[in-house]
PDB file of N, CA and C in Angstrom:
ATOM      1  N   UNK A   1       0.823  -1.199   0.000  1.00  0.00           N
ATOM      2  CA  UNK A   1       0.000   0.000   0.000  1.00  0.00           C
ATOM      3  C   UNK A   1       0.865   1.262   0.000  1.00  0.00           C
ATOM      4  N   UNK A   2       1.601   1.140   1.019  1.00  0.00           N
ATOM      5  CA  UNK A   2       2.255   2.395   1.225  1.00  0.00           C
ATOM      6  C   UNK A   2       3.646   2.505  -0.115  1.00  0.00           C
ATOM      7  N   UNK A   3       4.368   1.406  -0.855  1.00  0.00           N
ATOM      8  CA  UNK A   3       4.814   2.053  -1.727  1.00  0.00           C
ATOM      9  C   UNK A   3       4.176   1.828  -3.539  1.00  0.00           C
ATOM     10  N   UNK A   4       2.533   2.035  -3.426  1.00  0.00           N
ATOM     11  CA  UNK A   4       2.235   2.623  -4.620  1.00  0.00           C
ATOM     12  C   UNK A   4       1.933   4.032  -4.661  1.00  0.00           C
ATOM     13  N   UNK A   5       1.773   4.689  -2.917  1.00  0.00           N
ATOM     14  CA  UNK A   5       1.516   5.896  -2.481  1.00  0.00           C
ATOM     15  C   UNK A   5       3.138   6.340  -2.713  1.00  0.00           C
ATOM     16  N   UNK A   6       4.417   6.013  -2.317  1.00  0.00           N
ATOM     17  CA  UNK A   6       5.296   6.634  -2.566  1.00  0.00           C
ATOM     18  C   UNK A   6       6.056   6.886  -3.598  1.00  0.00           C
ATOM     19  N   UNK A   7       5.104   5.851  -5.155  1.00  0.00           N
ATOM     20  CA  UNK A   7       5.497   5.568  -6.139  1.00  0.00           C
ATOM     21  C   UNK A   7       4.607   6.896  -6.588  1.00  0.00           C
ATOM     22  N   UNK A   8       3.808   6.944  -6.574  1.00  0.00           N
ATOM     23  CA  UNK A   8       3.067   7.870  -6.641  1.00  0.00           C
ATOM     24  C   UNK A   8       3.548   9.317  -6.623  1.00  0.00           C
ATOM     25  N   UNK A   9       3.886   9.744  -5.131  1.00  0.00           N
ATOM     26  CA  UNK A   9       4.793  10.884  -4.556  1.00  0.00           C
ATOM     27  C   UNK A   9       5.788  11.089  -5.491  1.00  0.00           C
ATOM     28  N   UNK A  10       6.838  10.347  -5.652  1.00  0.00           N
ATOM     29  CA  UNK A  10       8.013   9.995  -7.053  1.00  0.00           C
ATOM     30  C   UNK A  10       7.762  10.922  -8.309  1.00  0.00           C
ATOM     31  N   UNK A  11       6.404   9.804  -9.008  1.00  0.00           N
ATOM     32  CA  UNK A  11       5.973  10.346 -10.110  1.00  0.00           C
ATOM     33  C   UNK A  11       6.043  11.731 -10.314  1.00  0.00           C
ATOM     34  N   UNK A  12       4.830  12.335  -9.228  1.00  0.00           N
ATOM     35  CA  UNK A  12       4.577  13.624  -9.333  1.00  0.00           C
ATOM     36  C   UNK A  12       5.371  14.684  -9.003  1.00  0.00           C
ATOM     37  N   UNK A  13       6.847  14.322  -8.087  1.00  0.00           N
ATOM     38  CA  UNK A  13       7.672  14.998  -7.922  1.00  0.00           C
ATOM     39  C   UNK A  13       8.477  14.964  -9.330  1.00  0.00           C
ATOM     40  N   UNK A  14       8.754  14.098  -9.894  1.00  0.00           N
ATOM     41  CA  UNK A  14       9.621  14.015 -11.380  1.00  0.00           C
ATOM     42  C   UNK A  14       8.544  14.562 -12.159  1.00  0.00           C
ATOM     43  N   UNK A  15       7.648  14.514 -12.403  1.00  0.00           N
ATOM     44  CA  UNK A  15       6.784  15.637 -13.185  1.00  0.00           C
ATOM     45  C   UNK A  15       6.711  16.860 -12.981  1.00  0.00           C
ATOM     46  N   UNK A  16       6.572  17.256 -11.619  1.00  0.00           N
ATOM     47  CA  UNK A  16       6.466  18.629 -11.623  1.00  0.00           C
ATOM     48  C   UNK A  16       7.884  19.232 -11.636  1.00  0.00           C
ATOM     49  N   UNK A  17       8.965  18.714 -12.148  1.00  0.00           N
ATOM     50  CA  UNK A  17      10.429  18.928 -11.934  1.00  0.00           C
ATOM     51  C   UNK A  17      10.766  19.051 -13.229  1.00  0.00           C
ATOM     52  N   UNK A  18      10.264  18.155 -14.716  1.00  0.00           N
ATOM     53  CA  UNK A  18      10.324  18.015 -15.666  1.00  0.00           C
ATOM     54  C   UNK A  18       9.522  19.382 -16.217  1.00  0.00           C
ATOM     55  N   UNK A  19       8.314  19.321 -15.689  1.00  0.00           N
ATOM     56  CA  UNK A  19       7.844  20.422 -16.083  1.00  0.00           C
ATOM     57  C   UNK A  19       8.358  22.004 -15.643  1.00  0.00           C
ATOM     58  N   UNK A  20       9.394  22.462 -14.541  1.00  0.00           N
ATOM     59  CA  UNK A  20       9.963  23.413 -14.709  1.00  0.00           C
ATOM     60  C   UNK A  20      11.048  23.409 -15.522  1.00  0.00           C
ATOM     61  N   UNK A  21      11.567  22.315 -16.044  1.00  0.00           N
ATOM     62  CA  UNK A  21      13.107  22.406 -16.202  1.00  0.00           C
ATOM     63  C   UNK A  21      12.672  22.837 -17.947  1.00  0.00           C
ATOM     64  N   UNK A  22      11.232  22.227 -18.417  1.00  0.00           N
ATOM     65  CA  UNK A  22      11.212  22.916 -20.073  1.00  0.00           C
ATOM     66  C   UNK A  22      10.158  24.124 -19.945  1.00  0.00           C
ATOM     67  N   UNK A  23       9.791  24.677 -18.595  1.00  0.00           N
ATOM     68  CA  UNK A  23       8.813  25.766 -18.487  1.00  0.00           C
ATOM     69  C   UNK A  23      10.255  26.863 -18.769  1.00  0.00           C
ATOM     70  N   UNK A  24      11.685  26.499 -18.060  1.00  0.00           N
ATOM     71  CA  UNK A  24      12.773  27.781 -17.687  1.00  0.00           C
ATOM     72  C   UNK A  24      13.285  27.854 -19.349  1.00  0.00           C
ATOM     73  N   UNK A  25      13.312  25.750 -20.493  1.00  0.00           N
ATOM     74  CA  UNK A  25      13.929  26.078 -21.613  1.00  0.00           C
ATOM     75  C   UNK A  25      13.033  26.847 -22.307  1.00  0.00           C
ATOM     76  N   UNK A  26      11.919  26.794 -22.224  1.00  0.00           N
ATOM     77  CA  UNK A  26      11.044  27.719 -23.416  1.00  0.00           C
ATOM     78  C   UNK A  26      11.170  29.263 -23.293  1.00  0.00           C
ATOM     79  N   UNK A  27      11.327  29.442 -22.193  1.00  0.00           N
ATOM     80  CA  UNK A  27      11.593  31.051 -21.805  1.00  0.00           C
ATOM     81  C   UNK A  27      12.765  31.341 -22.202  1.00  0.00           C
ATOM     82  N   UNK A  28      13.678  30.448 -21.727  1.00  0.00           N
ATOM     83  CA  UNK A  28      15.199  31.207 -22.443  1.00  0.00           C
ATOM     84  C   UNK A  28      15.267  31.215 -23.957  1.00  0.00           C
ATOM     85  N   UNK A  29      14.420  30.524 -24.670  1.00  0.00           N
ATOM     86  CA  UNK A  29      14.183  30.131 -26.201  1.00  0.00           C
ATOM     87  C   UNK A  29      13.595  31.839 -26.483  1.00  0.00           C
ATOM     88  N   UNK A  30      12.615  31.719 -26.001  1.00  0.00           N
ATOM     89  CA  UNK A  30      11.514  32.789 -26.220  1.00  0.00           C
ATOM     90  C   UNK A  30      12.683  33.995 -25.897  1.00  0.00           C
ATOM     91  N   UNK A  31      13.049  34.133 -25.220  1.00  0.00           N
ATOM     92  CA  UNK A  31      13.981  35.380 -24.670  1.00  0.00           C
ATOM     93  C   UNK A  31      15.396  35.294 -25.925  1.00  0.00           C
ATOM     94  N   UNK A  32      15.594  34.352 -26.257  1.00  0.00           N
ATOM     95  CA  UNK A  32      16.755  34.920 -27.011  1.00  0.00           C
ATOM     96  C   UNK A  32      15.849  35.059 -28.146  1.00  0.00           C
ATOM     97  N   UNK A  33      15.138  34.779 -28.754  1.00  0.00           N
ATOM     98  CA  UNK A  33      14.206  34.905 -30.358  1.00  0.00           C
ATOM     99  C   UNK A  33      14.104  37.107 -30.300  1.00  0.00           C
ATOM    100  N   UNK A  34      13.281  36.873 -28.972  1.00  0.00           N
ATOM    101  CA  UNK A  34      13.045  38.269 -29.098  1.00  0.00           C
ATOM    102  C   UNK A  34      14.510  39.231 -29.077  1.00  0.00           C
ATOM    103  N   UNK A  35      15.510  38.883 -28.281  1.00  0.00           N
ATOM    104  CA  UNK A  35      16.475  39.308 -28.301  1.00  0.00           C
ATOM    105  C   UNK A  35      17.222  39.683 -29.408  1.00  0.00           C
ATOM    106  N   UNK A  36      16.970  38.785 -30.493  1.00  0.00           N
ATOM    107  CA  UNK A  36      17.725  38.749 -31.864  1.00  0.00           C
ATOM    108  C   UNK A  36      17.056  39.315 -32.645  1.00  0.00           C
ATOM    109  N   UNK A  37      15.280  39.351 -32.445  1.00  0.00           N
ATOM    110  CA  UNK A  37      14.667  40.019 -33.421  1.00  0.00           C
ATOM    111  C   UNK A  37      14.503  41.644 -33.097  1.00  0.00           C
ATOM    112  N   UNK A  38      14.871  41.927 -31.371  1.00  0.00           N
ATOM    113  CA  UNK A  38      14.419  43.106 -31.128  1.00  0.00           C
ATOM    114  C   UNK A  38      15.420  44.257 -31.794  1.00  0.00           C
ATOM    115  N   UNK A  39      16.912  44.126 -32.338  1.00  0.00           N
ATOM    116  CA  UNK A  39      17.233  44.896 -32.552  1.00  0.00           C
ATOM    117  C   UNK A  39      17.043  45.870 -34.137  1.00  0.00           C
ATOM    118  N   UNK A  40      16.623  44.467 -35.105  1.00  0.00           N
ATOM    119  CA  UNK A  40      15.810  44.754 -36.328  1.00  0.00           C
ATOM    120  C   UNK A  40      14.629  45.830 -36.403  1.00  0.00           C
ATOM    121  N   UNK A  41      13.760  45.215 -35.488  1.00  0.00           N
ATOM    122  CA  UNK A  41      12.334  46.190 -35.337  1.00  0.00           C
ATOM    123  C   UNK A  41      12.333  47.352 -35.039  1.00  0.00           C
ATOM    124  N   UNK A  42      13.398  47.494 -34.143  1.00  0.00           N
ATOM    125  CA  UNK A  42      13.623  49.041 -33.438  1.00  0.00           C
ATOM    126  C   UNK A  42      13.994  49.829 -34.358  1.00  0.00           C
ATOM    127  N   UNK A  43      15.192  49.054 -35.039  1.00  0.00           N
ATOM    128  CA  UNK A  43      16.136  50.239 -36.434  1.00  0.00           C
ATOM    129  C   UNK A  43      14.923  50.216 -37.106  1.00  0.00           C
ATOM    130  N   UNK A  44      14.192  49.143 -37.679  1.00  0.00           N
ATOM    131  CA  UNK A  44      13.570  49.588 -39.166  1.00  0.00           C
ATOM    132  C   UNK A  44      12.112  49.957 -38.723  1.00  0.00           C
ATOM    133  N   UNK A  45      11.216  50.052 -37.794  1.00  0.00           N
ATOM    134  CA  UNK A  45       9.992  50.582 -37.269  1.00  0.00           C
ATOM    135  C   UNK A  45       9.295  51.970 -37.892  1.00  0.00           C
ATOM    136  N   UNK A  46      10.016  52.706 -37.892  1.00  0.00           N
ATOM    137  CA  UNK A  46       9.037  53.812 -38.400  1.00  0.00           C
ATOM    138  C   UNK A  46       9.156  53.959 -39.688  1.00  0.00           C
ATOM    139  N   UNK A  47      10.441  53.077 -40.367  1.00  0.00           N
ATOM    140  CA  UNK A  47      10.470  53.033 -41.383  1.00  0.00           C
ATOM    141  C   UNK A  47       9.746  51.976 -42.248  1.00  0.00           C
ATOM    142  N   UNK A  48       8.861  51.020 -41.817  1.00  0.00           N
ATOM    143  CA  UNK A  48       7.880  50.120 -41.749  1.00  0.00           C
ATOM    144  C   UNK A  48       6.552  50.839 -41.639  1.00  0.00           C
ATOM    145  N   UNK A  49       6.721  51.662 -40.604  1.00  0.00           N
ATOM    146  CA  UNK A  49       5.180  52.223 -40.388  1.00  0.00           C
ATOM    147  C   UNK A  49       5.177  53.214 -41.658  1.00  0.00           C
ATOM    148  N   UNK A  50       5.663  53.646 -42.502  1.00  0.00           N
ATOM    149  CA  UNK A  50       5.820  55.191 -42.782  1.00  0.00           C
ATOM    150  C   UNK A  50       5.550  54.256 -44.735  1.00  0.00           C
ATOM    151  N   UNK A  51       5.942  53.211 -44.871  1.00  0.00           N
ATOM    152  CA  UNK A  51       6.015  52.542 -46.054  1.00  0.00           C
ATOM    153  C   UNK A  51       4.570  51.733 -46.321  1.00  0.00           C
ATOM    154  N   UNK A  52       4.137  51.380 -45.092  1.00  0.00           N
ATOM    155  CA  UNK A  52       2.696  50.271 -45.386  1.00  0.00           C
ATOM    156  C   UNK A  52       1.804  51.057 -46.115  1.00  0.00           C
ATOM    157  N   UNK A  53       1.866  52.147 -45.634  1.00  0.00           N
ATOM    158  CA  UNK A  53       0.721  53.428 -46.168  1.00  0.00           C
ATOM    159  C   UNK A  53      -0.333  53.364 -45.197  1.00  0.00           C
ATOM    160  N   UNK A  54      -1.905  52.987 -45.760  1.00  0.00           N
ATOM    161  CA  UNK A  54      -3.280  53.208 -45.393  1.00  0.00           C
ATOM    162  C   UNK A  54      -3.251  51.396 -45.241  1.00  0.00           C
ATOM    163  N   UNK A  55      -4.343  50.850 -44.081  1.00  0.00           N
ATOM    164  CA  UNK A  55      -4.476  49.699 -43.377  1.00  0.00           C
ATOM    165  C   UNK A  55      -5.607  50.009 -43.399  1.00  0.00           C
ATOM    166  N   UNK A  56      -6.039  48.496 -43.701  1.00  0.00           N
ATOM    167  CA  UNK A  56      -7.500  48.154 -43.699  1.00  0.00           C
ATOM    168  C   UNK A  56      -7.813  46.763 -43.127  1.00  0.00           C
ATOM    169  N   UNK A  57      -8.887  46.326 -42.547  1.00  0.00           N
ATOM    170  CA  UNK A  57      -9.326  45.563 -41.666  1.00  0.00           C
ATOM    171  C   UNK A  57      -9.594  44.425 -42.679  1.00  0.00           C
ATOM    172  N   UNK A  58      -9.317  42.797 -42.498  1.00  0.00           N
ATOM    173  CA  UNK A  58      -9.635  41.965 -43.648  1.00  0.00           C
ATOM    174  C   UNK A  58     -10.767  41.408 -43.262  1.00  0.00           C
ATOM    175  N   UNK A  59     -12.365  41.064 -43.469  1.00  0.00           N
ATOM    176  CA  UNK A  59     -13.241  41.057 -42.707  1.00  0.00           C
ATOM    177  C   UNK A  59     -13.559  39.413 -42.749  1.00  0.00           C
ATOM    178  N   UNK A  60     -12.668  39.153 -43.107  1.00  0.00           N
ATOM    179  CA  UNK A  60     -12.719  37.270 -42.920  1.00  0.00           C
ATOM    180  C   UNK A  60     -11.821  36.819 -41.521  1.00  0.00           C
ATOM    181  N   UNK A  61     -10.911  37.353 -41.222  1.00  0.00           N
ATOM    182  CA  UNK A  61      -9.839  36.909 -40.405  1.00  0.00           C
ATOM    183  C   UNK A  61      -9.321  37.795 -39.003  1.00  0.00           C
ATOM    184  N   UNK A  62     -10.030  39.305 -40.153  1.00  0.00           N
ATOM    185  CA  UNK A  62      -9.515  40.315 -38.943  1.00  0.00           C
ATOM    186  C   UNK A  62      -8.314  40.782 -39.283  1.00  0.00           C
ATOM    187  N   UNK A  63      -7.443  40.613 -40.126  1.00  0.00           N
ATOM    188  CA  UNK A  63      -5.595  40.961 -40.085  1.00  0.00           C
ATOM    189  C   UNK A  63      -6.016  42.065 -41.061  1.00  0.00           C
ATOM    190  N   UNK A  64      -5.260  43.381 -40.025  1.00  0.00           N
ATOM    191  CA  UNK A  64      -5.399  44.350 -40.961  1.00  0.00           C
ATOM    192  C   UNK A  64      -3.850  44.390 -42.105  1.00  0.00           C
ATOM    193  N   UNK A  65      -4.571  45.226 -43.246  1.00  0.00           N
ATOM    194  CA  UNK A  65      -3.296  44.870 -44.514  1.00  0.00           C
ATOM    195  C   UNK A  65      -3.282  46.237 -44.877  1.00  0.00           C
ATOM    196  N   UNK A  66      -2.207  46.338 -45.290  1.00  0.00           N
ATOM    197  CA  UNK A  66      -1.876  47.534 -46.392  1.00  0.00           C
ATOM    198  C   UNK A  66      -2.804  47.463 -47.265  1.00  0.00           C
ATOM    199  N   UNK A  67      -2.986  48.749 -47.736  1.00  0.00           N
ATOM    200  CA  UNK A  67      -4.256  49.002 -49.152  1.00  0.00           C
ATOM    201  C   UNK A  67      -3.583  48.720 -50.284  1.00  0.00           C
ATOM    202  N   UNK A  68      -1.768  48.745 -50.135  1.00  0.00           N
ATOM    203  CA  UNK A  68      -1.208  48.692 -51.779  1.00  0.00           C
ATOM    204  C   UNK A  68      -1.047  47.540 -51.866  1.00  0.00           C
ATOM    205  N   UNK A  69      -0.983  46.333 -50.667  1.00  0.00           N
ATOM    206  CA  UNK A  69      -0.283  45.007 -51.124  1.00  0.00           C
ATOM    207  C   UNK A  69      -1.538  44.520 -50.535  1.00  0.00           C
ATOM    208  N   UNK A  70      -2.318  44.399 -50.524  1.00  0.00           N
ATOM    209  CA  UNK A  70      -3.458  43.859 -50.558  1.00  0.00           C
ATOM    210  C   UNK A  70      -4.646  43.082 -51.521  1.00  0.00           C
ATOM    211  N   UNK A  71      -5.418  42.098 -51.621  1.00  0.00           N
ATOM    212  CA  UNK A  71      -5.993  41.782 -52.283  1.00  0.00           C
ATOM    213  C   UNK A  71      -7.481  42.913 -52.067  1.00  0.00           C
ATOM    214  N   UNK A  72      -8.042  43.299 -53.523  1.00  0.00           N
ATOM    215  CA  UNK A  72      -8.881  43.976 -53.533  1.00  0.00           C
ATOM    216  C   UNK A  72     -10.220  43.428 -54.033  1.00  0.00           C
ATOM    217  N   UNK A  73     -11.571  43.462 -53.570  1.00  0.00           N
ATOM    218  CA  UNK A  73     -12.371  43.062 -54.395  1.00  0.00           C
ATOM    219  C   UNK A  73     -13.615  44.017 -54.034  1.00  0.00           C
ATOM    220  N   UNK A  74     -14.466  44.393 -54.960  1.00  0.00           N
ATOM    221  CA  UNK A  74     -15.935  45.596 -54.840  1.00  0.00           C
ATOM    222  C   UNK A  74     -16.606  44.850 -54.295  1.00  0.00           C
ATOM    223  N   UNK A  75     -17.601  45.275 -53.325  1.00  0.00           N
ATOM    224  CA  UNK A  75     -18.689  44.771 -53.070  1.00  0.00           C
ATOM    225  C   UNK A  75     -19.337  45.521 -52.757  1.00  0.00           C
ATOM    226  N   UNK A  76     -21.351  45.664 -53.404  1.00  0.00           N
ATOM    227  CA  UNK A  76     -21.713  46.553 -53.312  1.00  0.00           C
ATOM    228  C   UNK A  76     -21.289  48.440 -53.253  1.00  0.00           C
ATOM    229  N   UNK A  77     -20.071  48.310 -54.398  1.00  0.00           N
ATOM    230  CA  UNK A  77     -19.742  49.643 -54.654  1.00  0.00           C
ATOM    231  C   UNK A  77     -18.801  49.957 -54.285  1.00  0.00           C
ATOM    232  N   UNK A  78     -18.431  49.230 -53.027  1.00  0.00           N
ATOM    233  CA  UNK A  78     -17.362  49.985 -52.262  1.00  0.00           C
ATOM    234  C   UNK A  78     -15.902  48.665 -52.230  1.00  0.00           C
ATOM    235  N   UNK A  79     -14.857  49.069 -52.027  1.00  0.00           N
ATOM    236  CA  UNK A  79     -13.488  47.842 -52.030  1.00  0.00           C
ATOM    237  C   UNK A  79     -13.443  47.282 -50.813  1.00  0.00           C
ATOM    238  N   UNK A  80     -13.302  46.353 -50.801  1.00  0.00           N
ATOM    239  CA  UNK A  80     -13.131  45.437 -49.422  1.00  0.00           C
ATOM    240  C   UNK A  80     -11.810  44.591 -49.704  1.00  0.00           C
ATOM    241  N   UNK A  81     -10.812  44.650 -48.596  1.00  0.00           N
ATOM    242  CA  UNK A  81      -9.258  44.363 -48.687  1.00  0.00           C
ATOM    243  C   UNK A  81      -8.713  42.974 -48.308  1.00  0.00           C
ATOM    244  N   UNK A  82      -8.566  42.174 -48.795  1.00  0.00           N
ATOM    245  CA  UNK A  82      -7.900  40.617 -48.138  1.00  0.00           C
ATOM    246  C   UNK A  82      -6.210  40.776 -47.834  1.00  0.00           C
ATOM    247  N   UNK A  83      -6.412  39.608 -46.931  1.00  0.00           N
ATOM    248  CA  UNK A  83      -5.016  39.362 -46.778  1.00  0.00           C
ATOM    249  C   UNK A  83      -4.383  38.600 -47.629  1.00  0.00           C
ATOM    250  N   UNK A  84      -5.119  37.328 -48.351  1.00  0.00           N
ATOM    251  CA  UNK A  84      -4.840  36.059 -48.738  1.00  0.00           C
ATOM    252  C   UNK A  84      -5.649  35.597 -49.975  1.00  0.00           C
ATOM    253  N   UNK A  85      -5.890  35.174 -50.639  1.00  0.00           N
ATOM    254  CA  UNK A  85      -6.822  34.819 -51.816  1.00  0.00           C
ATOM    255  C   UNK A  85      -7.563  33.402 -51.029  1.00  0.00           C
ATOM    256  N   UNK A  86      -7.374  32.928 -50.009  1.00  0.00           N
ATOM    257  CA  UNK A  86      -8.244  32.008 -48.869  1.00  0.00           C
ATOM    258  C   UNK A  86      -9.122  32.673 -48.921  1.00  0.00           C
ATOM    259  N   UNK A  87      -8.371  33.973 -48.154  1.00  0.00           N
ATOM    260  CA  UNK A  87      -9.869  34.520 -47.640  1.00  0.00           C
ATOM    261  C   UNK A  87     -10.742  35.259 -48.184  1.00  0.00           C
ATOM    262  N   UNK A  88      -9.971  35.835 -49.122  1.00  0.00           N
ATOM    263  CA  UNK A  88     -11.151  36.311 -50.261  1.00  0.00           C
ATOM    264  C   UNK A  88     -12.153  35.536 -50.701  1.00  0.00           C
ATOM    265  N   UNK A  89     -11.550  34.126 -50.821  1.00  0.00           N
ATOM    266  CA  UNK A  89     -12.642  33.321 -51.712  1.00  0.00           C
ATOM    267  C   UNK A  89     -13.639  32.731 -50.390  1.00  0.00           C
ATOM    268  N   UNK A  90     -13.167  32.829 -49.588  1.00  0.00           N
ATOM    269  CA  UNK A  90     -14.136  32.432 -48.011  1.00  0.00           C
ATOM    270  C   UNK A  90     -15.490  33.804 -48.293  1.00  0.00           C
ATOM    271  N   UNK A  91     -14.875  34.804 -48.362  1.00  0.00           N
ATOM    272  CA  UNK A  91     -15.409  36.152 -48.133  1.00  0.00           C
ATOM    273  C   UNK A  91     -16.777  35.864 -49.245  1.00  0.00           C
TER     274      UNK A  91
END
């Protein structure tokens, strides 16, 4: 009795041990990604914002897009903007 209870205890101590040791690798993963990408975004940022132009809402998905690189299609008169030719054809 008492050692399927301490087999038990075991388990859940090596689990919850396993589970910090890839809770600390994913963070240091996650932390160097941003690390490497943060210095890109910063230099080229307003020079990103200043190039997209005018943003429009894609009404299939939600992802807003640039008006110049965008898929365009009329409806009822007016242009409605895709991200993807998916979602256009969803739309």
């Amino acid at each position: 009795m008492f050692r399927y209870a301490f087999e038990l205890i075991g388990l859940l101590i090596l689990f919850s041990v396993a589970r910090t040791v890839i809770t600390w690798v994913l963070r240091l993963l996650a932390g160097s990604v941003q690390m490497a990408s943060a210095p890109r975004e910063q230099a080229g940022s307003t020079e990103t914002l200043q190039s997209a132009g005018e943003l429009q809402k894609d009404p299939v998905c939600g992802t807003f897009v640039p008006v110049a690189s965008s898929l365009k299609r009329m409806v009822a008169g007016h242009p409605v903007y895709f991200c993807s030719p998916e979602c256009r054809d969803r739309f």
